[in-house]
Protein backbone atom coordinates (compact mmCIF):
# COMPACT_ATOMS: atom_id res chain seq x y z
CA UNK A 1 101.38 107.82 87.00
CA UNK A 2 105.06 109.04 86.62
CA UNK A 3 106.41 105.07 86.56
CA UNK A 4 103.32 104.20 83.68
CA UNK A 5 104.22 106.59 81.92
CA UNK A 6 107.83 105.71 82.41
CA UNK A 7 107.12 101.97 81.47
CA UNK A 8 105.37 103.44 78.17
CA UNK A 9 108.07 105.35 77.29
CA UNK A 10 110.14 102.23 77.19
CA UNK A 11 107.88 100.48 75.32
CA UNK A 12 107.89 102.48 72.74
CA UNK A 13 111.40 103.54 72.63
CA UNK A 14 111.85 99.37 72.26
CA UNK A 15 109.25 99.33 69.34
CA UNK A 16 110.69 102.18 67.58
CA UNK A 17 114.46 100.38 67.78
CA UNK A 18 113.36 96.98 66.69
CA UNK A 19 111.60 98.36 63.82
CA UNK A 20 114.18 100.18 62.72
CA UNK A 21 116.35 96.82 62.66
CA UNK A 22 114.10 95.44 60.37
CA UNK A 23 114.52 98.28 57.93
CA UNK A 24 116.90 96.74 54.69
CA UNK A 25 116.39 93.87 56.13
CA UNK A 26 115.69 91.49 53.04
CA UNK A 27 117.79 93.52 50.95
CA UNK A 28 120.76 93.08 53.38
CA UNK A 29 120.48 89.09 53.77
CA UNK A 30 119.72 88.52 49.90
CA UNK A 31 122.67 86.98 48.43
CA UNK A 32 122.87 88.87 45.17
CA UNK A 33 125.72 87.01 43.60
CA UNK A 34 125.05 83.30 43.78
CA UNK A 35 121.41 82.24 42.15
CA UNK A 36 118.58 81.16 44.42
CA UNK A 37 117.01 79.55 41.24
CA UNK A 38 117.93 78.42 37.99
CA UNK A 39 115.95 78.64 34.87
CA UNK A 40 114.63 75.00 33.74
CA UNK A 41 115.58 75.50 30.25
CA UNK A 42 119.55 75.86 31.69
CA UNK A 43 118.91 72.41 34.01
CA UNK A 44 118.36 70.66 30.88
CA UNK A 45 121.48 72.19 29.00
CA UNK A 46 123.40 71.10 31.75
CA UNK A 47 121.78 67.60 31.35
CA UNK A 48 122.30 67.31 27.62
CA UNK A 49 126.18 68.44 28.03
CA UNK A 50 126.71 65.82 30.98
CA UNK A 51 125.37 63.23 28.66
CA UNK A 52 128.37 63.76 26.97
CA UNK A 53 130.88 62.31 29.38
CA UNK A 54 131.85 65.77 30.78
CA UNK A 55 134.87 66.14 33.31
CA UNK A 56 135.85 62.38 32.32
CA UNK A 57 132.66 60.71 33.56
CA UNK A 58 132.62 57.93 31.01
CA UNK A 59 135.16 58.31 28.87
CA UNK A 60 137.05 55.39 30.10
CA UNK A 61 134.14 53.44 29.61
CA UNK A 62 133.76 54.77 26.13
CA UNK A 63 137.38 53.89 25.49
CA UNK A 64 137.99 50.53 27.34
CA UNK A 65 134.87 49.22 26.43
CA UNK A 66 132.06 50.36 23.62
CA UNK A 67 134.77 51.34 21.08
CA UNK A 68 136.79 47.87 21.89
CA UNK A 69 133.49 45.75 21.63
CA UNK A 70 132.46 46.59 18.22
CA UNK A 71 136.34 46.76 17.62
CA UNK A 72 137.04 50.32 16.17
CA UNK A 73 139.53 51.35 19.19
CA UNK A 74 142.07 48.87 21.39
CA UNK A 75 144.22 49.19 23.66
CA UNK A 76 147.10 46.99 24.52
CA UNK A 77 147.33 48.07 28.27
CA UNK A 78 145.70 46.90 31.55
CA UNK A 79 145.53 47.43 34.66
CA UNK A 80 143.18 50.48 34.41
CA UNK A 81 142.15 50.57 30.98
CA UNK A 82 141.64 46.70 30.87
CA UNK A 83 138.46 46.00 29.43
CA UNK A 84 137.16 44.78 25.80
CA UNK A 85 140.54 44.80 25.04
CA UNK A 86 140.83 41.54 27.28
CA UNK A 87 137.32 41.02 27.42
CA UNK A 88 137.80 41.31 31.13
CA UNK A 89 135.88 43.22 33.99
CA UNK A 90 137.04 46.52 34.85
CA UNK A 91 134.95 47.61 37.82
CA UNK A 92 136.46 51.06 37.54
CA UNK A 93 135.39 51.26 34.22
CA UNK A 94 131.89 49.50 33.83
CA UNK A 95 129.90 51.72 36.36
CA UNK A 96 130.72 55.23 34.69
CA UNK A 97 127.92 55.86 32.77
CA UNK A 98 125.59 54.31 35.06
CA UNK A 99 127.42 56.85 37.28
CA UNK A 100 127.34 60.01 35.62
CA UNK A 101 123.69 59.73 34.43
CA UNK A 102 122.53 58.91 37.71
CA UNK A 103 124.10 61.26 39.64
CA UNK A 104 123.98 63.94 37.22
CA UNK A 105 121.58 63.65 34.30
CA UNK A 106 118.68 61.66 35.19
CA UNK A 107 118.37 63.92 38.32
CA UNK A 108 119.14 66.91 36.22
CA UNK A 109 115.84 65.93 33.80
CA UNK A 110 113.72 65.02 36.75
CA UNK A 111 114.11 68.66 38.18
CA UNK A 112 113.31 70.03 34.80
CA UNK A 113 110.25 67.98 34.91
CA UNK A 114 109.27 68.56 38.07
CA UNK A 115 109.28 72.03 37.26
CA UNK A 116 107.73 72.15 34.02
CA UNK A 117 105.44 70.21 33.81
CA UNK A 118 102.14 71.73 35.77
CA UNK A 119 103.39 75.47 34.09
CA UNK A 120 101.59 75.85 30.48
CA UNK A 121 104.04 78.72 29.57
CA UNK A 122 106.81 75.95 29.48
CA UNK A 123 105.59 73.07 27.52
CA UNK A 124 108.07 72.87 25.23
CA UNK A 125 111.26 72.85 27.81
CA UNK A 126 108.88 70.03 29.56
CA UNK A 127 108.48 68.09 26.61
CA UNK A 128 112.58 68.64 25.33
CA UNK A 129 113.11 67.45 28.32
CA UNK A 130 111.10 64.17 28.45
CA UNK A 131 112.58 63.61 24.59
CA UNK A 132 116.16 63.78 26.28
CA UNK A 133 115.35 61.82 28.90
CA UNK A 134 114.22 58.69 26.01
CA UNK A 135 117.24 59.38 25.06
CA UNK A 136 119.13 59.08 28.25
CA UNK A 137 117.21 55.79 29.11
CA UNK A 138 117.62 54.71 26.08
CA UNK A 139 121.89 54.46 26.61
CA UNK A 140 121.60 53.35 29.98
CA UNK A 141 118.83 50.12 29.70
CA UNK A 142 121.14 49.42 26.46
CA UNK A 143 123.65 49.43 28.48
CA UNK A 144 122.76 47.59 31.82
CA UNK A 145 119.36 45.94 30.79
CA UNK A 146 116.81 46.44 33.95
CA UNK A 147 117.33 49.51 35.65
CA UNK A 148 116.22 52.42 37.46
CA UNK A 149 113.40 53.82 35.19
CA UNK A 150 109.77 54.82 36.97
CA UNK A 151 111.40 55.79 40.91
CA UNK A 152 114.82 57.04 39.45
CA UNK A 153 116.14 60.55 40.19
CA UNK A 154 113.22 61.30 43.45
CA UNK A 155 115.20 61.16 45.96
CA UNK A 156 114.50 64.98 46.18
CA UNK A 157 111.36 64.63 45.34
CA UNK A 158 109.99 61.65 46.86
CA UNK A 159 112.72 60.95 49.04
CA UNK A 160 112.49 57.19 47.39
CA UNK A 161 116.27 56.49 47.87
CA UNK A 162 115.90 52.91 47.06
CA UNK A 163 114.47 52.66 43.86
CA UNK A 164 113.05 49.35 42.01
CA UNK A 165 114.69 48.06 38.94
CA UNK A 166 111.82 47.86 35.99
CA UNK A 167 112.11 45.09 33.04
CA UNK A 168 113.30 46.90 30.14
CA UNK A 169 110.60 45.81 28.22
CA UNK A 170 108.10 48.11 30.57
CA UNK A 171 111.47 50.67 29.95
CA UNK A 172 111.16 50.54 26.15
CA UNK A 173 107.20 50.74 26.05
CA UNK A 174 107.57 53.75 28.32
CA UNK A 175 110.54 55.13 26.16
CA UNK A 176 107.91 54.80 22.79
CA UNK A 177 105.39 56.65 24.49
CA UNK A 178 107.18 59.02 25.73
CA UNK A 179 108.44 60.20 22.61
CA UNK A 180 105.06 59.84 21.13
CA UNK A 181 103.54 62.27 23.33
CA UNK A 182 106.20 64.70 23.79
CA UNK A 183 107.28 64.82 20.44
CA UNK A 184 103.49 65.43 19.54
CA UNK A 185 103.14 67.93 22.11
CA UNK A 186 105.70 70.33 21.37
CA UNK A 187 103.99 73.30 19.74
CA UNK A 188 105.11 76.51 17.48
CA UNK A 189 103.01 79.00 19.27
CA UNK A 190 105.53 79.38 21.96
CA UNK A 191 108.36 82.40 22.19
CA UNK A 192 111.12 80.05 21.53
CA UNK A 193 114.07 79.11 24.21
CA UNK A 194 116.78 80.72 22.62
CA UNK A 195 119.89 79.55 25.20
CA UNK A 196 118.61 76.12 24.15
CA UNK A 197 121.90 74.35 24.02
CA UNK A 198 120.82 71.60 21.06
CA UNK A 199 118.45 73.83 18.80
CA UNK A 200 118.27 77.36 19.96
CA UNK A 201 114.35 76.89 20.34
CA UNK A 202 113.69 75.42 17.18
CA UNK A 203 110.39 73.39 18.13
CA UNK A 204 110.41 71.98 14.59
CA UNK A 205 114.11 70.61 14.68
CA UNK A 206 113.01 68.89 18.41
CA UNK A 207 110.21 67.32 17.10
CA UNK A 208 112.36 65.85 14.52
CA UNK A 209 115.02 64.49 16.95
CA UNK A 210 112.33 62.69 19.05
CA UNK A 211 110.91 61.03 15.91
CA UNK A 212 114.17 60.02 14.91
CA UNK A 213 114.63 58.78 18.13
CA UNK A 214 111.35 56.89 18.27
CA UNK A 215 112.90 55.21 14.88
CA UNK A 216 115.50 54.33 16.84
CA UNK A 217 114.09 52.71 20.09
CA UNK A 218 111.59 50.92 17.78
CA UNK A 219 114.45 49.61 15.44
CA UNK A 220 115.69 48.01 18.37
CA UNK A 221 112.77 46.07 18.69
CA UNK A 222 113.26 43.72 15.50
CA UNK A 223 113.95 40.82 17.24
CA UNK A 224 111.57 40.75 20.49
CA UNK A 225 108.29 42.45 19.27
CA UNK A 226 108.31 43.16 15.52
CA UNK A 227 104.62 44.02 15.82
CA UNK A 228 105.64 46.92 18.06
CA UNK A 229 108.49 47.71 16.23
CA UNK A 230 106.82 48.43 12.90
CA UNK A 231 104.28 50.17 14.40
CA UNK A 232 106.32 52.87 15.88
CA UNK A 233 108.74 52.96 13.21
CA UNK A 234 105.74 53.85 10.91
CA UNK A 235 104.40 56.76 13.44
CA UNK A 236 108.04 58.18 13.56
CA UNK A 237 108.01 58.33 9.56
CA UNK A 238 104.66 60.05 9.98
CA UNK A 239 105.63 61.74 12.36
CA UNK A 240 108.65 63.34 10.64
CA UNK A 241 112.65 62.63 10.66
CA UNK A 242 115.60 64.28 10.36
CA UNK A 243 115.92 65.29 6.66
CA UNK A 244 119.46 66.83 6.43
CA UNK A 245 122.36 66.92 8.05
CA UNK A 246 120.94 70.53 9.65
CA UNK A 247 118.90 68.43 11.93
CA UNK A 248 121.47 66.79 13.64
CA UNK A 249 121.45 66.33 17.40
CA UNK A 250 124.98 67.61 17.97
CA UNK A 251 127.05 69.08 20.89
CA UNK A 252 129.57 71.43 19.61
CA UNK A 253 132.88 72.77 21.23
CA UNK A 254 135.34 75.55 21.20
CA UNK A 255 138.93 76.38 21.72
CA UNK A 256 137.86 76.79 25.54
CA UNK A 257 134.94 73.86 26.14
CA UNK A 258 136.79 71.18 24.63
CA UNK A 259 135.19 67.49 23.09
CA UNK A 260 136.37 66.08 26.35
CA UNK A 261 137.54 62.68 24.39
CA UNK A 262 139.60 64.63 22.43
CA UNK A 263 140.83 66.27 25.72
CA UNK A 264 141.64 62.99 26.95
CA UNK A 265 143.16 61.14 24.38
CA UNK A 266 145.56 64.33 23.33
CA UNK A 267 146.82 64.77 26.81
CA UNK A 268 146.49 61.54 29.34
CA UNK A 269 146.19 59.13 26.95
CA UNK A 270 147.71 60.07 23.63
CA UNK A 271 149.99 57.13 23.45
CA UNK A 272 147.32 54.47 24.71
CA UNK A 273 144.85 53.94 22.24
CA UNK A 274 144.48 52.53 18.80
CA UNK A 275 142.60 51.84 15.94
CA UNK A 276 141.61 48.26 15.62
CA UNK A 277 142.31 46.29 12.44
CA UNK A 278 138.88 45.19 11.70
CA UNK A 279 137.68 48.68 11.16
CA UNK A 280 141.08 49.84 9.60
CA UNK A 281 140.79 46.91 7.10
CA UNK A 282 137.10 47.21 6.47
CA UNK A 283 137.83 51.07 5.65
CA UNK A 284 141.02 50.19 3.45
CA UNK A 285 139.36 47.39 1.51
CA UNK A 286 136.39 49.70 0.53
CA UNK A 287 138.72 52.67 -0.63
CA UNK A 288 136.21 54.31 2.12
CA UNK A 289 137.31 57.68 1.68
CA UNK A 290 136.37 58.49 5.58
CA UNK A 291 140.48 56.60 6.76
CA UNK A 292 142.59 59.70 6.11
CA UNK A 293 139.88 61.36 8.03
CA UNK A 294 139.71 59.24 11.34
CA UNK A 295 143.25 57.73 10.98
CA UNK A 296 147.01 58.90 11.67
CA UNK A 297 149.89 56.96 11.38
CA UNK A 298 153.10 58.23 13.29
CA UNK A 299 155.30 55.66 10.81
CA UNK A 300 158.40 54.17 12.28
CA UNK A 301 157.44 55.50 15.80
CA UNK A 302 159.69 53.05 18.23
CA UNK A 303 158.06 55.18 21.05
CA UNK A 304 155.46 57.64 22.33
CA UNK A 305 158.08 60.48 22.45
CA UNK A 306 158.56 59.39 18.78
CA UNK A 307 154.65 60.11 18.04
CA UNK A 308 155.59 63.90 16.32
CA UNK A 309 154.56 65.49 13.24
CA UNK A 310 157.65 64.47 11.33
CA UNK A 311 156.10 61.50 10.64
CA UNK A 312 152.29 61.43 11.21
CA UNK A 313 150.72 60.58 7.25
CA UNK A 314 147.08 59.82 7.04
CA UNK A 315 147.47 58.25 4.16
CA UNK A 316 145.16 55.52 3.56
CA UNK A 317 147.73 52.95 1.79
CA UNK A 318 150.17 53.47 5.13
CA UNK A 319 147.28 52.81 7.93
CA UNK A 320 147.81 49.69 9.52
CA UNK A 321 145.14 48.76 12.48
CA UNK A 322 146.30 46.91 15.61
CA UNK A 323 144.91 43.28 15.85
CA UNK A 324 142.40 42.08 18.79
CA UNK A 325 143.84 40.04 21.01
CA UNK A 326 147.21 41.13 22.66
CA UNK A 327 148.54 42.72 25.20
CA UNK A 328 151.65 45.28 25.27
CA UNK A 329 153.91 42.58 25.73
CA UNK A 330 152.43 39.89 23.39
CA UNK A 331 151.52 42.50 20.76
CA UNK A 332 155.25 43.10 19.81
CA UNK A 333 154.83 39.24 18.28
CA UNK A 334 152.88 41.07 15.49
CA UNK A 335 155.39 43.64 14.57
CA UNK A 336 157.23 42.08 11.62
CA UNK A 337 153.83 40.58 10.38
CA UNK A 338 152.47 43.52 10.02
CA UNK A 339 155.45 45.85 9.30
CA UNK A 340 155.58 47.97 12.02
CA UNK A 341 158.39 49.39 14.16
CA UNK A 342 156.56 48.78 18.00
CA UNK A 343 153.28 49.35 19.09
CA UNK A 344 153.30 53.30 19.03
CA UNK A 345 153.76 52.61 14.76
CA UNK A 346 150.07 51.66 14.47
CA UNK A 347 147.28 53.73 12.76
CA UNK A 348 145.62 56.16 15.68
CA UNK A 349 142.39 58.06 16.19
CA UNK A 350 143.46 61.38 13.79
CA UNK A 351 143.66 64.57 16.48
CA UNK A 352 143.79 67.05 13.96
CA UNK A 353 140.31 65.89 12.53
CA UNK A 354 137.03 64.00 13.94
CA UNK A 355 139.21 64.33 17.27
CA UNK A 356 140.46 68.15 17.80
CA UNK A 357 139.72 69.58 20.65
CA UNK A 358 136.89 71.51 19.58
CA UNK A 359 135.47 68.43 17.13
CA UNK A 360 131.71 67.89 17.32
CA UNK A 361 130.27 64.97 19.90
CA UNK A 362 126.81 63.54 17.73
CA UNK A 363 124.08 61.89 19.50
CA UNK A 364 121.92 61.28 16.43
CA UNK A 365 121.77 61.74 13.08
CA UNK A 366 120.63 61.69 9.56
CA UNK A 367 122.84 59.35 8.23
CA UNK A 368 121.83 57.25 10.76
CA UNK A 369 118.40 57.62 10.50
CA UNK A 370 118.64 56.83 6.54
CA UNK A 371 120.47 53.60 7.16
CA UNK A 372 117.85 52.61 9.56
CA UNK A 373 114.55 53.50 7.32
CA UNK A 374 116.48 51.21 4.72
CA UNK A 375 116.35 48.02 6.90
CA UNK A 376 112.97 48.90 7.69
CA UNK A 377 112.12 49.27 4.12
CA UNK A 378 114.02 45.84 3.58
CA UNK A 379 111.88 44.40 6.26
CA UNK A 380 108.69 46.32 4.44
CA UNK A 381 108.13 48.43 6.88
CA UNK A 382 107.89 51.80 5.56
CA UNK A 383 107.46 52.30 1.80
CA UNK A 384 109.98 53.76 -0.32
CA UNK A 385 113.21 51.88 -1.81
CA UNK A 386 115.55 50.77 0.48
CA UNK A 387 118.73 51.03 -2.09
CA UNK A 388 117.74 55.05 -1.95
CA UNK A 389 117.36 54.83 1.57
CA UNK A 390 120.73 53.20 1.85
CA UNK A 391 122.40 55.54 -0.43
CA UNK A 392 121.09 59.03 0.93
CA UNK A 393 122.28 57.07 4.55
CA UNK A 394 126.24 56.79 3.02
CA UNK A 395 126.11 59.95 1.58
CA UNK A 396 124.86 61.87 4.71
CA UNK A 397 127.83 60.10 6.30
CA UNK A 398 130.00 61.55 4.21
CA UNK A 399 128.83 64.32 4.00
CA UNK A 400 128.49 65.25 7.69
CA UNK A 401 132.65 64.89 7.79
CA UNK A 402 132.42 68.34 6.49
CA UNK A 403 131.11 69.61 10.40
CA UNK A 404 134.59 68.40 11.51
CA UNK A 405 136.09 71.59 9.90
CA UNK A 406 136.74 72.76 5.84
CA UNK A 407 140.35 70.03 5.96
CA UNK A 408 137.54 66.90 6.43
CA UNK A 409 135.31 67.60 3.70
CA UNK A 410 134.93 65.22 1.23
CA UNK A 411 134.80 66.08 -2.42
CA UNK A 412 131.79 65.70 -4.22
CA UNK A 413 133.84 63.52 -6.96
CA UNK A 414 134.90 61.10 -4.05
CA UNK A 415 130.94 60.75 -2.80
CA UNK A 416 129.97 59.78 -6.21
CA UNK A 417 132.65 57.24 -6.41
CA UNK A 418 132.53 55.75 -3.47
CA UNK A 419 129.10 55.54 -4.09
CA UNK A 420 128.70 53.98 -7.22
CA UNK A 421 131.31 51.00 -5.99
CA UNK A 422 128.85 50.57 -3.27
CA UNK A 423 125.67 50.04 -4.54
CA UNK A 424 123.16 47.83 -2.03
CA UNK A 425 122.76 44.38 -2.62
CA UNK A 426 119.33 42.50 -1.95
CA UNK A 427 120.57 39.29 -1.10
CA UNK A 428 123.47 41.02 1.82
CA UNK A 429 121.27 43.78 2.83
CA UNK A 430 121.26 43.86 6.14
CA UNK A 431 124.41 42.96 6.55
CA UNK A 432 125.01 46.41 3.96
CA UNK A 433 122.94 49.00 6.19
CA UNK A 434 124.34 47.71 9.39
CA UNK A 435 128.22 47.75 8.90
CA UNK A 436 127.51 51.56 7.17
CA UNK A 437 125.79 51.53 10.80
CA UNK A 438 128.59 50.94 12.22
CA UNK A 439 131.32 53.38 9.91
CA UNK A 440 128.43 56.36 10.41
CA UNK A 441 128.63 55.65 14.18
CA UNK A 442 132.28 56.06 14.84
CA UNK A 443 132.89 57.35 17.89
CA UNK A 444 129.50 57.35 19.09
CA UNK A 445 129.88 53.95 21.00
CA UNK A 446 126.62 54.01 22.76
CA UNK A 447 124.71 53.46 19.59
CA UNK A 448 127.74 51.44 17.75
CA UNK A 449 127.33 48.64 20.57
CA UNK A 450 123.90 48.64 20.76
CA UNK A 451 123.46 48.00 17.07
CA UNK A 452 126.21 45.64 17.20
CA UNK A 453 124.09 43.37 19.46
CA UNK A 454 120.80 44.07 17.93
CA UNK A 455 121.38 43.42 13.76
CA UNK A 456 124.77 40.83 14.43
CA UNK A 457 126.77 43.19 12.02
CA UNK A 458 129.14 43.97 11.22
CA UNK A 459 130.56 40.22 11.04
CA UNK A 460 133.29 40.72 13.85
CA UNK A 461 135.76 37.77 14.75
CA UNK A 462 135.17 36.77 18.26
CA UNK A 463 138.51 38.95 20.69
CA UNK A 464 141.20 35.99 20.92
CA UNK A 465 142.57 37.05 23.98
CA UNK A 466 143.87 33.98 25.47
CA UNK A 467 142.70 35.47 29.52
CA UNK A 468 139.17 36.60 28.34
CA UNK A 469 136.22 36.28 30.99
CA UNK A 470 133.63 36.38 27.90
CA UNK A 471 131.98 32.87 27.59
CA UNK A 472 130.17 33.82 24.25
CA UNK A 473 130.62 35.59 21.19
CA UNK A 474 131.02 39.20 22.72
CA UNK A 475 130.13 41.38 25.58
CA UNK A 476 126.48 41.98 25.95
CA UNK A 477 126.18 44.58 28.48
CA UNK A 478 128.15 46.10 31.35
CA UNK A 479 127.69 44.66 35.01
CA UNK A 480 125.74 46.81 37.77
CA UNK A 481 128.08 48.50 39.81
CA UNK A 482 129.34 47.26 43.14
CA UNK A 483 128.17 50.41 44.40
CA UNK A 484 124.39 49.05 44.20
CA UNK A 485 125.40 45.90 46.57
CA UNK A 486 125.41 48.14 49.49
CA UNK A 487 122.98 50.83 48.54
CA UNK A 488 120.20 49.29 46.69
CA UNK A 489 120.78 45.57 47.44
CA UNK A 490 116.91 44.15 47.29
CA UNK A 491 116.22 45.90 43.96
CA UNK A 492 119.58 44.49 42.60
CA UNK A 493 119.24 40.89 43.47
CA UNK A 494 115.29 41.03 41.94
CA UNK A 495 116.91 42.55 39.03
CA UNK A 496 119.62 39.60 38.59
CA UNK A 497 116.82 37.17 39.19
CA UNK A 498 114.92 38.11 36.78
CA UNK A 499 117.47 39.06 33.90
CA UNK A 500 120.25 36.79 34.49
CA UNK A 501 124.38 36.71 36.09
CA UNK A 502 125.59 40.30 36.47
CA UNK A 503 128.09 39.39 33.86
CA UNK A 504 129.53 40.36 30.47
CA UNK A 505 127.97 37.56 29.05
CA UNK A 506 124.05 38.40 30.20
CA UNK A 507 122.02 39.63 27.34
CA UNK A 508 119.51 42.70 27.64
CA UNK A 509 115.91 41.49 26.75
CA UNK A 510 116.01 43.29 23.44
CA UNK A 511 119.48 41.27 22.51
CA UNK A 512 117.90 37.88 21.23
CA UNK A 513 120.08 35.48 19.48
């Protein structure tokens, strides 16, 4: 009895201590400072913001090559900024947006989606999301042609690490209906998502941004399936478009998060980069009262140390654009043709302006828009006149300089006149719309290159660089990256099959001659 009752003793004694380690348990091994979970609404900030070349991813691919194809920005220099300038691979540059979305955005959106979409109380972040992600496929298949689209971002998910390459014609029909749905979808009844990075929660200024964008993808269309491409142009008009410069998709920046272009260029590469001549002329030959806006001159600089404020004039008489074609040795055989001092004497991208540090980054916007419902009312398309179309377009351009800060405003006397000297002409009015295109889309090079290739304007001279790698007009797309050789091999080589070289000179299915 005495050694039972011993053994119960000990039983309990051994009951009593273990419970009393679980007491505080949870409380104890909960990690209270870093989160378990993170709100879908902040996963698809993060996505939007990394869409925007964050920490550099990009921005040497904006700068060596989208800004030097339609030629708005050059540099003289190779090695690693080699690129349009030369018309010339740079496999350190062409993979960086294929890159950063990959690794970052399209697996950003997938999570928000994956998240969102079976919980009715968060419709509207699942249906931002799937807008954004158009958006983000629309840059990339413009970019690269097939790629990644149905499987991509689930390797979390689905653990599919190996995913097939999809024509982007099965890309862009997905794209339109995409934005169809979600875009119809999004509702009002909803508490809105106030730490919404792009709107605050304004469902109506969403919707607007995924018709615009539907405009957009369908726009691109023209040339490959005009049946499609009116059609959705004429549901995004009924659907409903940006209609002011409010509506704007824009990413804005402070004095501490900083437009990382402007980052770069004012501290790496201040000296490095250019404006072209073709857009410098173009600007100067309209009296386009945008130059003293996006160009400074540092005149008589023999040097970068010479680059101060002494002699920076944005003065549109004293911009002078560096020609296509050079390097920085051969360049200095323009000097006395042009009337310049060196190299570091030509017109720049202006820093204090559409480039300070905390200058807005714009994905889409009105002007835009405008310009595009006037070649779709040139093509009849979409009722309404496309010389008011075309107008509202320039002066939305304009107009939107003001969001660079109360110094780039334009007057309302210089609208008007540059307006009235630019009235649209029937018989050049594609040719019109699309080189505004191309002014309103300055420094968004995405969208500059891909309208580039899809309307043929502005008229560009083909790069004369004597060591070019380009056996047509112009660069057409960017290469896959090397990367995919050893990861993703048997989806590449099906891709090449079917689309053509992985060169420079491939066209995307949408880019038709």
């Amino acid at each position: 009895m005495k050694t039972n009752l011993k053994h119960t003793l000990t039983l309990l004694l051994s009951l009593s201590l273990l419970t009393g380690c679980d007491q505080g348990f949870d409380e104890i091994n909960t990690n209270k400072v870093d989160p378990t979970y993170l709100a879908p609404s902040l996963i698809l900030n993060k996505a939007i913001i990394n869409t925007n070349y964050l920490d550099g991813f990009g921005t040497l691919g904006m700068l060596t090559y989208n800004f030097g194809i339609v030629q708005q920005i050059i540099t003289p220099y190779g090695s690693s900024l080699s690129g349009a300038n030369y018309d010339q691979v740079n496999s350190g540059n062409t993979p960086l947006v294929w890159t950063n979305f990959y690794r970052n955005v399209v697996k950003q959106l997938v999570a928000v989606l994956d998240q969102t979409k079976s919980d009715p109380l968060q419709s509207n972040t699942y249906n931002a999301a799937r807008i954004w992600r158009a958006y983000t496929f629309l840059v990339l298949t413009d970019t690269y042609g097939d790629v990644p689209y149905f499987q991509a971002g689930q390797g979390y998910t689905t653990e599919t690490i190996t995913p097939k390459y999809d024509p982007q014609q099965e890309i862009y029909k997905d794209i339109l209906k995409e934005l169809d749905e979600a875009s119809a979808a999004l509702t009002s009844t909803q508490t809105a998502v106030t730490t919404d990075i792009l709107y605050g929660g304004d469902v109506a200024k969403w919707k607007k941004l995924g018709y615009s964008l539907m405009l957009r993808a369908g726009m691109r269309l023209t040339k490959v399936d005009p049946t499609m491409a009116q059609s959705y142009v004429k549901k995004a008009v009924a659907g409903g478009l940006f209609q002011s410069n409010a509506d704007n998709s824009v990413l804005r920046h402070t004095a501490i998060y900083n437009n990382y272009i402007a980052n770069h260029l004012a501290a790496r590469e201040k000296t490095n980069f250019y404006l072209a001549a073709p857009f410098v002329n173009y600007l100067k030959q309209n009296n386009d009262p945008r130059l003293p806006i996006f160009a400074v001159r540092y005149v008589g600089a023999k040097g970068g140390q010479e680059q101060v404020n002494d002699r920076a004039s944005s003065d549109p008489k004293l911009q002078i654009g560096m020609p296509m074609g050079y390097n920085d040795v051969s360049i200095a055989s323009t000097f006395s043709q042009n009337g310049v001092a060196s190299l570091w004497d030509y017109s720049q991208v202006n820093l204090n302006t559409v480039l300070k540090l905390d200058a807005p980054e714009f994905h889409v916007t009105y002007a835009q828009t405008q310009l595009l419902l006037a070649e779709a009312a040139v093509r009849g398309w979409v009722t309404g006149s496309a010389a008011d179309y075309y107008t509202t377009g320039i002066r939305a351009a304009l107009e939107q300089m003001a969001q660079y800060g109360s110094n780039s405003a334009i007057s309302e006397a210089a609208i008007k006149a540059y307006l009235d000297a630019h009235p649209l002409d029937a018989s050049k009015a594609l040719d019109q719309i699309n080189t505004q295109y191309w002014v309103a889309s300055f420094l968004d090079g995405n969208e500059a290159f891909a309208n580039f290739r899809r309307s043929g304007y502005p008229t560009l001279q083909k790069n004369p660089y004597p060591g070019s790698e380009v056996k047509g007009d112009f660069i057409r797309r960017m290469p896959y990256p090397d990367s995919e050789i050893v990861v993703n091999s048997g989806s590449l080589n099906e891709a090449i099959a079917r689309q053509g070289p992985n060169t420079l000179d491939t066209r995307v299915w949408w880019d038709k001659k």
